[in-house]
Protein backbone atom coordinates (compact mmCIF):
# COMPACT_ATOMS: atom_id res chain seq x y z
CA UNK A 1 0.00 0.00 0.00
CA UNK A 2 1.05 3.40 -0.98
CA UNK A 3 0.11 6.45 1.22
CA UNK A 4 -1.75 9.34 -1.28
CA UNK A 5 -1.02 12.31 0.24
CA UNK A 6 -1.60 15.48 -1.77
CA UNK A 7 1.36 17.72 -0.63
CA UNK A 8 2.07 21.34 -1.85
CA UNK A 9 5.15 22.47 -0.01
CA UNK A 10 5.23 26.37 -1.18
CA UNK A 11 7.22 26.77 2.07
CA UNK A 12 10.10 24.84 0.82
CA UNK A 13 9.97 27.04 -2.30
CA UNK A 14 11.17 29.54 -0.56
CA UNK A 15 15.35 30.48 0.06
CA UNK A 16 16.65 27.72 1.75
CA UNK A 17 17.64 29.88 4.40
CA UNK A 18 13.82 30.53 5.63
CA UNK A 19 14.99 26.96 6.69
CA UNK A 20 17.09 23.44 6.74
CA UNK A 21 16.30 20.61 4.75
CA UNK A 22 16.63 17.72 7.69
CA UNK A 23 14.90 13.96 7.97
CA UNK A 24 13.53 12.91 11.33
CA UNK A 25 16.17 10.70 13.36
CA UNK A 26 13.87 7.17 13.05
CA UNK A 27 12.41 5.69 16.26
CA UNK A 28 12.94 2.13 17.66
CA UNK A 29 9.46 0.60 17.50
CA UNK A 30 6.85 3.40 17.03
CA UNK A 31 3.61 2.54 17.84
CA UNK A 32 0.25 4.27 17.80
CA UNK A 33 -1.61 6.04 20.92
CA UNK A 34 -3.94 8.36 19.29
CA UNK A 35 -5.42 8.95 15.68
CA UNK A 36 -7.52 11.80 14.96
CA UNK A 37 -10.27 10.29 12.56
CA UNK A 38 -11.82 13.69 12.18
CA UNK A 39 -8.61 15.68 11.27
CA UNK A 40 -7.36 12.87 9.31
CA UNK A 41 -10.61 12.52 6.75
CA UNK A 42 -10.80 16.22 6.88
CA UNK A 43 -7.07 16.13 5.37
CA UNK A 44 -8.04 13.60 2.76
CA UNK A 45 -6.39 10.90 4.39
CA UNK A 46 -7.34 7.27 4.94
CA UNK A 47 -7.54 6.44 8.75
CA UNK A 48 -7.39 3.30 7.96
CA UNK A 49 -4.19 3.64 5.73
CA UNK A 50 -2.40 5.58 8.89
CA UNK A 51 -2.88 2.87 11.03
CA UNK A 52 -1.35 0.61 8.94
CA UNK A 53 2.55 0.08 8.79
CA UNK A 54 3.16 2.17 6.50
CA UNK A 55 1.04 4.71 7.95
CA UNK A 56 2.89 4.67 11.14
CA UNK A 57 6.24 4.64 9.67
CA UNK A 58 5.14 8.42 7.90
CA UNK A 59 3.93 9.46 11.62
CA UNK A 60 6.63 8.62 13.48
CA UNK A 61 9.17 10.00 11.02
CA UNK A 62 10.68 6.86 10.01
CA UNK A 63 9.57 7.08 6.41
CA UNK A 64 9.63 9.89 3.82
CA UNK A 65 6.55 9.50 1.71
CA UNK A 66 6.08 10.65 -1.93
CA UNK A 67 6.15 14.15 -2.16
CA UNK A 68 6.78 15.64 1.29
CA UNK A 69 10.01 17.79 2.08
CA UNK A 70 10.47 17.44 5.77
CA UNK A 71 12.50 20.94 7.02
CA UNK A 72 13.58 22.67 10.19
CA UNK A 73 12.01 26.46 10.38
CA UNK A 74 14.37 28.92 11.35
CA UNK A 75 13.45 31.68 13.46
CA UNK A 76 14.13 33.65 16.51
CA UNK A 77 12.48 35.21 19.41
CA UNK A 78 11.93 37.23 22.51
CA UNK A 79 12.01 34.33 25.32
CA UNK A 80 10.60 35.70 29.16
CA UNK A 81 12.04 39.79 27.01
CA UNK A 82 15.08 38.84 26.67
CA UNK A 83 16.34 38.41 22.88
CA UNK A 84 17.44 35.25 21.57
CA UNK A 85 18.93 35.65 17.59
CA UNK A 86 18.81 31.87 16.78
CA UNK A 87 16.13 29.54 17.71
CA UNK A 88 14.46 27.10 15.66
CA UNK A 89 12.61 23.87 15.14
CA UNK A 90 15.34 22.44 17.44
CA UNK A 91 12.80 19.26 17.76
CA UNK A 92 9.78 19.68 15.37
CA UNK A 93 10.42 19.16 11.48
CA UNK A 94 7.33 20.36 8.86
CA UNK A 95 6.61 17.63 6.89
CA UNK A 96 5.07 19.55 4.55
CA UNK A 97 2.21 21.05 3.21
CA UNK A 98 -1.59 19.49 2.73
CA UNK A 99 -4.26 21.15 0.23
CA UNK A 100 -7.41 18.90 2.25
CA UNK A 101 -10.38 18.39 -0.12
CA UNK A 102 -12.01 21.52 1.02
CA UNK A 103 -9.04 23.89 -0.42
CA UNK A 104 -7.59 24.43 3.00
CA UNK A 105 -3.42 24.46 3.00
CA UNK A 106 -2.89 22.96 6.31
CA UNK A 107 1.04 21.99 7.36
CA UNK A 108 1.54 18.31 8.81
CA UNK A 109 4.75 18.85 11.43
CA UNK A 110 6.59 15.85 13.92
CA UNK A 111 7.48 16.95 17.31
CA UNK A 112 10.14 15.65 18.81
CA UNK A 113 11.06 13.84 15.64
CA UNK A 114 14.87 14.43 16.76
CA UNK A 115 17.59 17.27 16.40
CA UNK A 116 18.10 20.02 14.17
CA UNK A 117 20.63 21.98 13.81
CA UNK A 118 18.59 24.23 15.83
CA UNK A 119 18.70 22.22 18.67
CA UNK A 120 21.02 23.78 20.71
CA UNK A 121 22.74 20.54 22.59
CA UNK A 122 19.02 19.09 22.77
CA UNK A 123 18.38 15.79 22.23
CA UNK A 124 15.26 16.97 19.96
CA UNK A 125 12.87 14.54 21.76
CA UNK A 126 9.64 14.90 23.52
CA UNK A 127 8.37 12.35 26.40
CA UNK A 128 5.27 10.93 26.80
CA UNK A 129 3.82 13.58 28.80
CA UNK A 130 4.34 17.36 27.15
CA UNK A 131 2.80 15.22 23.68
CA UNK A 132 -0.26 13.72 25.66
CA UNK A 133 -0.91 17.15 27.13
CA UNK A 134 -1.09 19.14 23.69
CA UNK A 135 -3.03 16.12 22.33
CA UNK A 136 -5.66 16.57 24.76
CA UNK A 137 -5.50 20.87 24.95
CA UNK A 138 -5.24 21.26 21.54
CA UNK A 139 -8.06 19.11 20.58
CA UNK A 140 -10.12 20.72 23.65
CA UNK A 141 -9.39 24.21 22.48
CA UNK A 142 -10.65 23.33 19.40
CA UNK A 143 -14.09 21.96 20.53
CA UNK A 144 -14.46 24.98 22.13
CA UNK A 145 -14.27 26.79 19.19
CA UNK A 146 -10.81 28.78 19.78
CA UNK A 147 -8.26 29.05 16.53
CA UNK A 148 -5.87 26.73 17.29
CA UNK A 149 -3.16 24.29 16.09
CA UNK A 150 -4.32 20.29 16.09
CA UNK A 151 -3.03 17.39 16.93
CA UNK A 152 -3.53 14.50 14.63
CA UNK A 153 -1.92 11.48 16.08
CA UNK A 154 0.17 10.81 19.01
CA UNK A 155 2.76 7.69 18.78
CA UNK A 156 5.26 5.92 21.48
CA UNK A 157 8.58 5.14 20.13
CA UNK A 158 10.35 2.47 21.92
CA UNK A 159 13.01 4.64 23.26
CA UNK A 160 13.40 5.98 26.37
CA UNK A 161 14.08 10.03 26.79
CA UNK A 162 16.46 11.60 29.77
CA UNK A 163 15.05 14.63 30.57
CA UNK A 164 16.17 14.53 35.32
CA UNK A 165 15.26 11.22 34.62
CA UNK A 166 14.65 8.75 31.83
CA UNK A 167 11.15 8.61 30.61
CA UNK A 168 9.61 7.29 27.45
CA UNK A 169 9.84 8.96 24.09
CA UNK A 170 6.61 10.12 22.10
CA UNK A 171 6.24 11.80 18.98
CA UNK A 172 3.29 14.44 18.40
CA UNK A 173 2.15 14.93 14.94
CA UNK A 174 0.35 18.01 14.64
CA UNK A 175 -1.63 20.53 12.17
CA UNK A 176 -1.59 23.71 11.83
CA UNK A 177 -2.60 26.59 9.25
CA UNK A 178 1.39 27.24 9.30
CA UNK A 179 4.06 27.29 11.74
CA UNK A 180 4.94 30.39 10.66
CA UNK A 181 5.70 32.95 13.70
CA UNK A 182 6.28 36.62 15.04
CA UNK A 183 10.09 35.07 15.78
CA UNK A 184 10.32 33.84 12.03
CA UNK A 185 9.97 37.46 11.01
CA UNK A 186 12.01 39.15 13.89
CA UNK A 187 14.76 36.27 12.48
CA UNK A 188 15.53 37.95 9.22
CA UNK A 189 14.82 41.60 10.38
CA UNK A 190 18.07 41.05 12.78
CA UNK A 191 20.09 39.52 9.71
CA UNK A 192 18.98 42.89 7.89
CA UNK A 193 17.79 40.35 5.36
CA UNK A 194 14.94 42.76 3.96
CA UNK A 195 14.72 40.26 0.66
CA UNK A 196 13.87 37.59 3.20
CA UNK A 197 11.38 39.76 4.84
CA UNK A 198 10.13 40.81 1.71
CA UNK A 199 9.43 37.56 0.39
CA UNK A 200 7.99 36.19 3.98
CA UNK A 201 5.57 39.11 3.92
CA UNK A 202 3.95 38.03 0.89
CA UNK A 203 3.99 34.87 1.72
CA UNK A 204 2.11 35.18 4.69
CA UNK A 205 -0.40 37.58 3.08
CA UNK A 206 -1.32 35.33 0.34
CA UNK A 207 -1.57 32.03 2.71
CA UNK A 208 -3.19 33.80 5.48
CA UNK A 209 -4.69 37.46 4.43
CA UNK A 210 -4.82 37.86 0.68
CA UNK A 211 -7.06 40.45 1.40
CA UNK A 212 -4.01 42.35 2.72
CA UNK A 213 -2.31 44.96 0.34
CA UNK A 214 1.15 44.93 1.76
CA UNK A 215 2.89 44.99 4.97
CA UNK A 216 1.17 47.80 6.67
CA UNK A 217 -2.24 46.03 6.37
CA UNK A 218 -0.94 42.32 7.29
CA UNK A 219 0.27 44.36 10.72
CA UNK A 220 -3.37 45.44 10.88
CA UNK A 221 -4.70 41.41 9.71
CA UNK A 222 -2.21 39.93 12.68
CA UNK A 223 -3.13 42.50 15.64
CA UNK A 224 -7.43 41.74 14.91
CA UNK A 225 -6.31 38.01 14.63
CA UNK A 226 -4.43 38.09 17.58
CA UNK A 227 -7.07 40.64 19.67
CA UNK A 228 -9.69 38.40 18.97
CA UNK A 229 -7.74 34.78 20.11
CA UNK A 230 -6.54 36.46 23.03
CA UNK A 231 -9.98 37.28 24.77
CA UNK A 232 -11.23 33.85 23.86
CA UNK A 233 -8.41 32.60 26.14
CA UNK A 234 -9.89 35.02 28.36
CA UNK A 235 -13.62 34.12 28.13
CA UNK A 236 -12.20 30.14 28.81
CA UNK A 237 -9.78 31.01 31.91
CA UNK A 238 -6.63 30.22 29.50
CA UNK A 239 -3.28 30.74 30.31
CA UNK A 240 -0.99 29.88 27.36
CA UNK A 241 2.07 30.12 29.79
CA UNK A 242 4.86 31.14 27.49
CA UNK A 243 3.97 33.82 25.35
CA UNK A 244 7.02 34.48 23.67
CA UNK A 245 7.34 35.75 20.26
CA UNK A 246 8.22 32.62 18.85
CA UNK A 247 5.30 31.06 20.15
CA UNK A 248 2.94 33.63 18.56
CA UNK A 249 1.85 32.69 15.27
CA UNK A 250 1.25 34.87 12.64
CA UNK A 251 -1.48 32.80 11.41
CA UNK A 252 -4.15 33.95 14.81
CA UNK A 253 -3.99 30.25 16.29
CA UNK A 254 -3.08 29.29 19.69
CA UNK A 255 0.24 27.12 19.18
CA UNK A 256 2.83 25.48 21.52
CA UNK A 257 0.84 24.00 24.59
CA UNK A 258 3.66 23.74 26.84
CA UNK A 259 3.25 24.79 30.41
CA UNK A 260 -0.66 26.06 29.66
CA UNK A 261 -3.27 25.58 32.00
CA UNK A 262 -7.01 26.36 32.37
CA UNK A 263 -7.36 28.19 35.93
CA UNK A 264 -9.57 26.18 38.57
CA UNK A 265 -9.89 29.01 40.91
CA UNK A 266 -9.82 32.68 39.62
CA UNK A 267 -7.42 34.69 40.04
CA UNK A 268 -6.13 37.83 37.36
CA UNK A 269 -2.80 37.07 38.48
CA UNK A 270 -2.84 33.44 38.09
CA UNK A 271 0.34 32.23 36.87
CA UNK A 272 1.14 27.89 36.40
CA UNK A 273 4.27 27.72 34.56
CA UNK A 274 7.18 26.45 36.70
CA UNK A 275 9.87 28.96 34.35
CA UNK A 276 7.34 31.75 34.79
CA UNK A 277 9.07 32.77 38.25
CA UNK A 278 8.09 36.80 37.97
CA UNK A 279 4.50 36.60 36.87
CA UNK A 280 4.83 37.89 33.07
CA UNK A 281 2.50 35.58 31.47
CA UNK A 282 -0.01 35.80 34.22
CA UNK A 283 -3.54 35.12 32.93
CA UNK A 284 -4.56 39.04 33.08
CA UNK A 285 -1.32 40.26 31.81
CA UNK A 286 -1.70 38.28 28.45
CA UNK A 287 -4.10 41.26 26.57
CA UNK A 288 -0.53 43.59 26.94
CA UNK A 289 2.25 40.90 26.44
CA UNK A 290 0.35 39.86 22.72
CA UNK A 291 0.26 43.74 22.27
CA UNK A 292 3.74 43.78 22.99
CA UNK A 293 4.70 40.90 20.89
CA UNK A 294 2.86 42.58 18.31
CA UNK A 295 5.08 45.57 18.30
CA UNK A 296 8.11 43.12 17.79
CA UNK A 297 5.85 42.06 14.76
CA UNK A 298 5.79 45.03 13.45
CA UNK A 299 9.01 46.53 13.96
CA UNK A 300 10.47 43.51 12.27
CA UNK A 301 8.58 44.27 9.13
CA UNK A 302 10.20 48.68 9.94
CA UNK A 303 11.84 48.36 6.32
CA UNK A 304 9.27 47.46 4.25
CA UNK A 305 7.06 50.25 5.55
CA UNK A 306 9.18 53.35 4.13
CA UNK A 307 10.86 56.18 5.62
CA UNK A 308 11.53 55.90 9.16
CA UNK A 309 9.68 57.74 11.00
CA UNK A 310 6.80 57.66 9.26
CA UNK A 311 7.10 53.89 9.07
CA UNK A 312 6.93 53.92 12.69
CA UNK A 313 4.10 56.07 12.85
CA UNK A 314 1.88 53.68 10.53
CA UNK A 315 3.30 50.93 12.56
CA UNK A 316 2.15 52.18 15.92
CA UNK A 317 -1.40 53.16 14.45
CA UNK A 318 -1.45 49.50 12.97
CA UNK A 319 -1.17 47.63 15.76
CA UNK A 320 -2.73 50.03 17.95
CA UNK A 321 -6.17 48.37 16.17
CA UNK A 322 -5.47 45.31 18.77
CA UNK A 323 -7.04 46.89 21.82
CA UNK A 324 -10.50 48.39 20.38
CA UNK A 325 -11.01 44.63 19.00
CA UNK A 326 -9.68 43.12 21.61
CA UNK A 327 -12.30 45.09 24.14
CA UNK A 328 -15.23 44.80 21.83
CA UNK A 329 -14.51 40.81 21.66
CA UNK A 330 -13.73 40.77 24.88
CA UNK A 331 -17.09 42.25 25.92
CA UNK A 332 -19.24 40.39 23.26
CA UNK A 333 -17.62 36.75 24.58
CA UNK A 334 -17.73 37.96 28.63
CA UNK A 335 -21.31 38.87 27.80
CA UNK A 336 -22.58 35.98 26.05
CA UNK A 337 -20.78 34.07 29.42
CA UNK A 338 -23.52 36.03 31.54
CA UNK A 339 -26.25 35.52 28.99
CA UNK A 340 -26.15 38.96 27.33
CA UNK A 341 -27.58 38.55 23.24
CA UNK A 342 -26.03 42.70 22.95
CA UNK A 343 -23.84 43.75 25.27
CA UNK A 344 -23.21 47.38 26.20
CA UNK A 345 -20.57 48.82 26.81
CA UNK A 346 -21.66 49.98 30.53
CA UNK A 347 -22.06 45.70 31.04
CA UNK A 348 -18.06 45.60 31.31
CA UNK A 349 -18.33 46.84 34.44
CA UNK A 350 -21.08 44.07 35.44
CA UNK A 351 -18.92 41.31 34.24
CA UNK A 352 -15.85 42.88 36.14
CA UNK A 353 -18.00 42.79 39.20
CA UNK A 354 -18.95 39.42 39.03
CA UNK A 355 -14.86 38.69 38.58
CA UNK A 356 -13.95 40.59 41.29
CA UNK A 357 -16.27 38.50 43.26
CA UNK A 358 -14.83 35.41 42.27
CA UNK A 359 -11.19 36.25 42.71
CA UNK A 360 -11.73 37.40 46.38
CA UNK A 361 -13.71 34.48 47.22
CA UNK A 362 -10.81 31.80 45.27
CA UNK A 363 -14.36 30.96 43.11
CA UNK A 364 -13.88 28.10 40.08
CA UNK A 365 -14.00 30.32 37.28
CA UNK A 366 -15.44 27.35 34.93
CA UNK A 367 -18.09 26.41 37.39
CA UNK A 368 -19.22 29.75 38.15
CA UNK A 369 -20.16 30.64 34.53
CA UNK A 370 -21.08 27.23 33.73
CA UNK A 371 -23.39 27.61 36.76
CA UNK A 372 -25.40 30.97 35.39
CA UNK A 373 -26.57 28.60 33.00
CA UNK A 374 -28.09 26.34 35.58
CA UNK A 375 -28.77 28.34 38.88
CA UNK A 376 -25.90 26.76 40.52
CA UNK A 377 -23.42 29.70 40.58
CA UNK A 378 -24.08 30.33 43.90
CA UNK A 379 -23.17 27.43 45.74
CA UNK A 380 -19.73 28.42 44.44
CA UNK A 381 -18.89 30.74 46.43
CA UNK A 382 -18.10 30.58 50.20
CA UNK A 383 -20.27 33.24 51.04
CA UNK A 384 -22.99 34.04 48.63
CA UNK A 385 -24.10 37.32 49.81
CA UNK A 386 -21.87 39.39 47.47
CA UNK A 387 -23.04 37.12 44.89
CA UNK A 388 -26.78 37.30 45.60
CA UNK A 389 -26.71 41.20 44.61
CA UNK A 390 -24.44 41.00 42.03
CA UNK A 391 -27.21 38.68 41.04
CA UNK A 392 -29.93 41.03 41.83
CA UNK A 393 -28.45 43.39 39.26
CA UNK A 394 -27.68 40.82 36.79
CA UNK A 395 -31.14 39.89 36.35
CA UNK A 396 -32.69 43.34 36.48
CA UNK A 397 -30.05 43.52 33.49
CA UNK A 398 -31.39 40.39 31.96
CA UNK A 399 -34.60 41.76 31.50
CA UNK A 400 -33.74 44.43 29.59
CA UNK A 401 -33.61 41.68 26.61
CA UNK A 402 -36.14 39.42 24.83
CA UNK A 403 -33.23 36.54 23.97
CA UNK A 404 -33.20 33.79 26.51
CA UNK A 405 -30.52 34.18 28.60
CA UNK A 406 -30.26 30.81 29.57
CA UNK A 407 -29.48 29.15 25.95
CA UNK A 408 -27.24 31.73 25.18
CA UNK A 409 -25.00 31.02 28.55
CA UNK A 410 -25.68 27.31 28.04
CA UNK A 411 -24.00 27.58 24.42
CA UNK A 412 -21.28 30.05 25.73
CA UNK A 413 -20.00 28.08 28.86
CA UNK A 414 -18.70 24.76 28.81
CA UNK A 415 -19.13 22.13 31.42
CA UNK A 416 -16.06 20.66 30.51
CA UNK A 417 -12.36 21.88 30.42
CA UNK A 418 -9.24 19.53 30.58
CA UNK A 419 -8.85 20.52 33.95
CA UNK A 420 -5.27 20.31 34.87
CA UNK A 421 -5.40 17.11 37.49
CA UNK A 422 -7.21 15.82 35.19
CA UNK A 423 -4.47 15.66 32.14
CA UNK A 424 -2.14 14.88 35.48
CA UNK A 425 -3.55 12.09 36.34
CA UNK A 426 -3.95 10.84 32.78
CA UNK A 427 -0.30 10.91 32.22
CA UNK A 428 0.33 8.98 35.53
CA UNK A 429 -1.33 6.48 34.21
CA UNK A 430 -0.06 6.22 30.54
CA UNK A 431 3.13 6.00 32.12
CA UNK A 432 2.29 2.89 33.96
CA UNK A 433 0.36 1.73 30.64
CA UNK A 434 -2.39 2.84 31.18
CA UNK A 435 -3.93 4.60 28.19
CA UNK A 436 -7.89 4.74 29.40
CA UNK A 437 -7.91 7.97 31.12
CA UNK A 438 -6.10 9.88 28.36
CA UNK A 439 -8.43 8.77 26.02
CA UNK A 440 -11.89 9.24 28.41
CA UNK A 441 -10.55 12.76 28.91
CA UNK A 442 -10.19 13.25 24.84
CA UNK A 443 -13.77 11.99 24.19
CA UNK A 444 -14.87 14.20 26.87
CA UNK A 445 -13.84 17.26 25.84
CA UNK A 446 -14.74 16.84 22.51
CA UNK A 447 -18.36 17.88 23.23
CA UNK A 448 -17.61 20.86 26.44
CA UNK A 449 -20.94 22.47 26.15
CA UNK A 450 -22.91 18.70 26.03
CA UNK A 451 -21.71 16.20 28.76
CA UNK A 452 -22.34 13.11 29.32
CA UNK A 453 -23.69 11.49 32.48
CA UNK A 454 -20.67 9.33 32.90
CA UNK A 455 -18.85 12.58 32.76
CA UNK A 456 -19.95 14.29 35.77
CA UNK A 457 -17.41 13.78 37.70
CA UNK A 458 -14.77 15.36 34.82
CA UNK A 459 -16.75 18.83 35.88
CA UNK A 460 -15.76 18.62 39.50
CA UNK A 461 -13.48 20.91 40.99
CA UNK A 462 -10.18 19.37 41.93
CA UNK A 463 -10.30 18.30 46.02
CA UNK A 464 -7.38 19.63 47.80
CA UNK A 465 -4.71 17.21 47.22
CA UNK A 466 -5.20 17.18 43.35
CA UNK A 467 -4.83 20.60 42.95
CA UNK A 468 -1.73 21.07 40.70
CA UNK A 469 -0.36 24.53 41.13
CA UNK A 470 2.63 24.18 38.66
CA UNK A 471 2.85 22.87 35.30
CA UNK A 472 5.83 22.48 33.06
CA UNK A 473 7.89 22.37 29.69
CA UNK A 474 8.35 19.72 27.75
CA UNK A 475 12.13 20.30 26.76
């Protein structure tokens, strides 16, 4: 059997120096955990036919089929602020390029398909548990209807991976509009490579914006993308964990699920990732850090925009359009959550209320919302007089509208999130074997807003002694 696979690499048309030409290092005895049926028909591919041998041999990176053009990215980033020239797919290669039956160009990438030479010393491996997690995120982000990179199988490979200890070695393959990122642009800007940037630019615009005309409008295209992903993190108690610029994508979806978490309690200043010691990428500080990113964005792209200082000028104006969409979405998503059909703009300070409530009572942010929806909200909170007439408000709000409330909170808050002890304890037990939990908690969160009765108890709060207050990267 021969694997059909209609590839279109027009990234590896580019210069070779947008990247590295690089096969994956092959894995011992690869076998399959996961298959995304879905993602895989919606591709054009054969479940079936990726299940087979030869199927899992093209997953795991040990095989090469017909037509793809497996490369290493280059690019380079602001890591925690701090500028880093050189980074890279250091353990990721892109595979190349799918045109699915509906027109779609959608890139197939392995992670931790072995080193690069952007791997800095790395062994260009992932273990079992970073690729389970952005299975199951990934996937659940995309259920709930947020942009977002997907993954489309997850595999074992026979090997074992030292990271303080050893552990065993798993590949993630995953999907994504492109890979292509803020840091891939800031890459060539510092090599003064304008042709590069040039030639990125409109490659970006006709893959991603072709509505664009030039580099001062793909600015403006990025910052809406980006305004409007951001407050649906927001609206789902998100925290990506490591916004740095080379983990923004140009493209407007959520990509690189290391240490992310959904928040159990609220809390603006909520912060899980173990490498996040100073509170940067707190969930209430990530509205500013994507603005800030986005002027990295768009002083990369400086000369292509003209004379200097009125380059900078447009620039600022350009992305300057992220915080009026970013509010309005903001408010349109935050009111839906409280069962608003038109939010006003006086509302904001309704919704804030009700936050403010939450975070001084350590309130589940999921459970709260998810409670509007079914008069449950209140049992919540510790004490529910502040509640009660927040409540007392909210409703003399609510019927200010003729929309039912209740079906538009039901459709806009889920009941299910992979909660964090959740993908925990699902990785506990893969490692002993173990695969049920991890895939209980995929099927589950492929339908948020419609639970099951078996899945009652994956809406529960963690007790005490499950709550995980730190999660981390997979490198």
């Amino acid at each position: 059997m021969t694997l059909n696979i209609a590839f279109d690499n027009s990234y590896a048309r580019l210069p070779e120096r947008l990247y590295v030409r690089q096969r994956a290092t092959p894995v011992r005895a690869p076998q399959l955990i996961a298959l995304n049926d879905d993602l895989a028909r919606r591709l054009g591919l054969e479940p079936g036919e990726l299940r087979s041998p030869e199927g899992i041999a093209f997953l795991s990176g040990n095989a090469v089929p017909e037509g793809a053009e497996p490369l290493a990215q280059a690019y380079a980033g602001h890591q925690f602020g701090g500028w880093v020239p050189q980074l890279g797919d250091g353990r990721a290669l892109l595979v190349g390029e799918v045109v699915a039956p509906d027109g779609a160009r959608l890139d197939i990438q392995l992670k931790g398909s072995g080193p690069t030479p952007f791997s800095r010393r790395g062994d260009g491996r992932a273990w079992l548990g970073p690729v389970l997690r952005e299975y199951v995120v990934s996937e659940a982000m995309a259920a709930l209807g947020v942009p977002t990179t997907r993954a489309l199988a997850a595999l074992s490979t026979g090997e074992t991976v030292w990271r303080e200890t050893g552990l065993p070695g798993a590949i993630l393959v995953r999907v994504a509009s492109s890979h292509i990122r803020v840091g891939t642009f800031q890459y060539f800007a510092a090599r003064g490579d304008t042709e590069a940037l040039r030639l990125l630019t409109d490659h970006v615009i006709c893959r991603h914006y072709p509505d664009a005309d030039g580099p001062l409008q793909l600015i403006v295209a990025v910052a809406e993308a980006q305004a409007r992903l951001i407050a649906r993190w927001m609206a789902l108690g998100f925290i990506h964990g490591v916004m740095n610029t080379d983990n923004m994508a140009v493209s407007g979806e959520t990509i690189d699920y290391g240490p992310c978490a959904f928040m159990d309690v609220y809390h603006p200043e909520r912060v899980f990732s173990s490498i996040d010691q100073f509170g940067r990428y707190a969930y209430g500080n990530q509205p500013q850090i994507a603005l800030w990113n986005l002027a990295q964005f768009a002083s990369a792209l400086l000369p292509l925009l003209g004379p200097e200082d009125q380059a900078i000028k447009d620039a600022t104006e350009a992305i300057n359009r992220f915080t009026p969409v970013y509010q309005s979405e903001w408010l349109r998503l935050f009111g839906a959550k409280i069962g608003l059909e038109n939010p006003e703009p006086d509302d904001a300070a309704l919704i804030g209320d009700l936050l403010s409530i939450m975070a001084a009572q350590e309130a589940d942010f999921t459970r709260v919302f998810h409670g509007l929806g079914h008069d449950t909200a209140a049992g919540e909170f510790r004490d529910p007089a502040p509640f009660h007439e927040w409540r007392r408000r909210w409703r003399a709000r609510l019927a200010r509208q003729g929309a039912d409330p209740m079906a538009i909170m039901r459709a806009s808050n889920p009941a299910i999130i992979p909660r964090n002890h959740r993908i925990e304890q699902a990785i506990k037990a893969a490692l002993e074997g173990d695969f049920a939990p991890f895939h209980r908690l995929c099927e589950a969160t492929r339908r948020p807003y419609a639970p099951h009765e078996e899945d009652h108890d994956l809406m529960a709060a963690p007790q005490p002694d499950e709550i995980v207050r730190r999660t981390f990267c997979g490198t």
